[in-house]
Protein backbone atom coordinates (compact mmCIF):
# COMPACT_ATOMS: atom_id res chain seq x y z
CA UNK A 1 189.58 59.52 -64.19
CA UNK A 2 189.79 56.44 -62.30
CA UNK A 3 186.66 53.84 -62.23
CA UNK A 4 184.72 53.75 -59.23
CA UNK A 5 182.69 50.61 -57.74
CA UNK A 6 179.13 51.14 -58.92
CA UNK A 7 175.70 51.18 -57.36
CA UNK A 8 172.88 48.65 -58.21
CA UNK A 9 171.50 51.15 -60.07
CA UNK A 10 174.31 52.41 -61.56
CA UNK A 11 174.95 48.96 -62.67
CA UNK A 12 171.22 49.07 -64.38
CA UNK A 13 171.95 51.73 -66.07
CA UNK A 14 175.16 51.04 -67.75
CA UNK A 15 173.56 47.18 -68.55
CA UNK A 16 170.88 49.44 -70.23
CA UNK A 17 173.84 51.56 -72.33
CA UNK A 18 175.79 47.91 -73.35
CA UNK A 19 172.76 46.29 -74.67
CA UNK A 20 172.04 49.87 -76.80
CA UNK A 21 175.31 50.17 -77.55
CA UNK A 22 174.02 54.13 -77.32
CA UNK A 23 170.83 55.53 -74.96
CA UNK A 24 169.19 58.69 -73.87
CA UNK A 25 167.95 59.27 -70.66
CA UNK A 26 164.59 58.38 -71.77
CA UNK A 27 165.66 54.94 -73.82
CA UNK A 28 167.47 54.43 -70.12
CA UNK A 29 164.30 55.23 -68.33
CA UNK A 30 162.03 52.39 -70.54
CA UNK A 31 164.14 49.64 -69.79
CA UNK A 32 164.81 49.79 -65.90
CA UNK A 33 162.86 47.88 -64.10
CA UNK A 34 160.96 49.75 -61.11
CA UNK A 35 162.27 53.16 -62.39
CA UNK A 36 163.12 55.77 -60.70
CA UNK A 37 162.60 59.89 -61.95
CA UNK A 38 163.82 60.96 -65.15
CA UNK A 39 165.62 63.02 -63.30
CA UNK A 40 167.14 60.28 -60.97
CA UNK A 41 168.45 58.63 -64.13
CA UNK A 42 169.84 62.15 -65.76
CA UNK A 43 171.93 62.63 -62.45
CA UNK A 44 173.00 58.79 -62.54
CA UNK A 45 174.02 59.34 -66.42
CA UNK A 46 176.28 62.25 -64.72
CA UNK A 47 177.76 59.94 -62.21
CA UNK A 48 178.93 57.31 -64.86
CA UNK A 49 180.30 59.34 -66.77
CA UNK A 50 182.14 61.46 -64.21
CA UNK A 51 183.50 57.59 -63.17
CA UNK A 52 184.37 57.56 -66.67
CA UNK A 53 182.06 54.64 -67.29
CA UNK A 54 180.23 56.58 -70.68
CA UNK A 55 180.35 59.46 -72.69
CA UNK A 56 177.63 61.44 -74.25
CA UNK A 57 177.72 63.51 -77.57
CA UNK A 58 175.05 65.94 -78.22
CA UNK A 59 172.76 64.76 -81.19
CA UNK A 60 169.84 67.65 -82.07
CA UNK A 61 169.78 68.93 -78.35
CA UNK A 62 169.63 65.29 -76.49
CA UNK A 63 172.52 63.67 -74.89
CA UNK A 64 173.07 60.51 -76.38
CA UNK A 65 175.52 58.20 -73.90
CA UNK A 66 177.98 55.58 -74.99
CA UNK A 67 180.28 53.25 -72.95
CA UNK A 68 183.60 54.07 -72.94
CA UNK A 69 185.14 50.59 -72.30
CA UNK A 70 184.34 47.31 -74.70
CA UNK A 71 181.80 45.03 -72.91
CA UNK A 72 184.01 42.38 -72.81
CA UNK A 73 186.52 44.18 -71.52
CA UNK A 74 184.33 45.30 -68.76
CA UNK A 75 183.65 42.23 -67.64
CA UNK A 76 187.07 40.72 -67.48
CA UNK A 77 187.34 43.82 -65.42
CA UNK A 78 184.13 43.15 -63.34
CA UNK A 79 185.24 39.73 -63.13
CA UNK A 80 189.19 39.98 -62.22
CA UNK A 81 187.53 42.46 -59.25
CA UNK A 82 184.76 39.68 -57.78
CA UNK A 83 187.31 36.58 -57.74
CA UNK A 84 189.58 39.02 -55.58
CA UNK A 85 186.77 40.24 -53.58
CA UNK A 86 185.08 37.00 -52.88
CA UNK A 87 187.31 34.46 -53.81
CA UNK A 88 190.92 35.06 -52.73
CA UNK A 89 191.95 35.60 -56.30
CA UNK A 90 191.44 32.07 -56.94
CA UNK A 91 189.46 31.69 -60.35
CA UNK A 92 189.29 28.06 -59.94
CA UNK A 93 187.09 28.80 -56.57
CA UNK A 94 185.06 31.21 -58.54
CA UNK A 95 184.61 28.30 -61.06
CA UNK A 96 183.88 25.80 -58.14
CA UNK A 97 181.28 28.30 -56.84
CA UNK A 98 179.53 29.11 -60.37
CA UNK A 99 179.28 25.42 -61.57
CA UNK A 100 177.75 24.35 -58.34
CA UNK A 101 174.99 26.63 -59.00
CA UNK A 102 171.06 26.01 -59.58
CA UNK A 103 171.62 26.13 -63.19
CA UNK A 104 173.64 23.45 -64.93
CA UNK A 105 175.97 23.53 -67.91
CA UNK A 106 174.88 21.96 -71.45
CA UNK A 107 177.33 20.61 -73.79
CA UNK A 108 178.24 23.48 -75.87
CA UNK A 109 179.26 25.45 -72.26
CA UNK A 110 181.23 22.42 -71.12
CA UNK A 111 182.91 22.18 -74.51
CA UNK A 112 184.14 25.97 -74.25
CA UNK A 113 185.50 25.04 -70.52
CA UNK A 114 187.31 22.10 -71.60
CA UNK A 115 188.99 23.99 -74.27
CA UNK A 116 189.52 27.44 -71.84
CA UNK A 117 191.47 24.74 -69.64
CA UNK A 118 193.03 22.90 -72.54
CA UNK A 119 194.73 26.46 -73.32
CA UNK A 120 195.32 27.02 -69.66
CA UNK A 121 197.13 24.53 -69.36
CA UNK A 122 199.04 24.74 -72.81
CA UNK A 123 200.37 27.84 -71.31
CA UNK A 124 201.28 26.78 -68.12
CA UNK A 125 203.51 23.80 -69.97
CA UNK A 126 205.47 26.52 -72.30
């Protein structure tokens, strides 16, 4: 099935799954911040995985949800989809925009940039 935009709270939930790498409803339920029902979240759990977001094997009676997509490939995803929306497509906006931020770089961040670009532009040259 194709993936679907997600709610905040869908969002929350699968942020929840990722940092488990696997969660019940209940694990879910712990770490949201103003929860809603037990319920709410069961019927969310639905949702993602109807968008094809998770899974969920059956472990001794409890559904036990996984992600179906690496993190990181997620958020290349995620990403790809906000410099688009927001941004024209243009990553070095989305840079512009992130690095003039309230929270500054330190040296080890700038040093990964410098070598992202280095490679950027490797490949541009070949």
């Amino acid at each position: 099935m194709a993936r679907q935009e997600l709610s905040r709270r869908e969002r929350q939930i699968l942020d929840v799954i990722y940092r488990l790498e696997r969660a019940t409803a209940s694990d879910v339920l712990e770490r949201l911040d103003d929860a809603p029902t037990y319920t709410t979240v069961r019927g969310l759990l639905r949702v993602l995985e109807g968008k094809g977001h998770i899974r969920h094997e059956d472990e001794n009676g409890r559904y036990v949800y996984y992600p179906t997509v690496a993190k990181q490939r997620a958020a290349k995803s995620a990403i790809k989809h906000v410099v688009s929306t927001f941004f024209d497509g243009s990553p070095s906006e989305a840079l512009a925009a992130l690095l003039g931020g309230e929270r500054s770089l330190n040296a080890q961040e700038l040093e990964r940039l410098a070598k992202v670009v280095d490679e950027a532009r490797r490949k541009e040259r070949a």
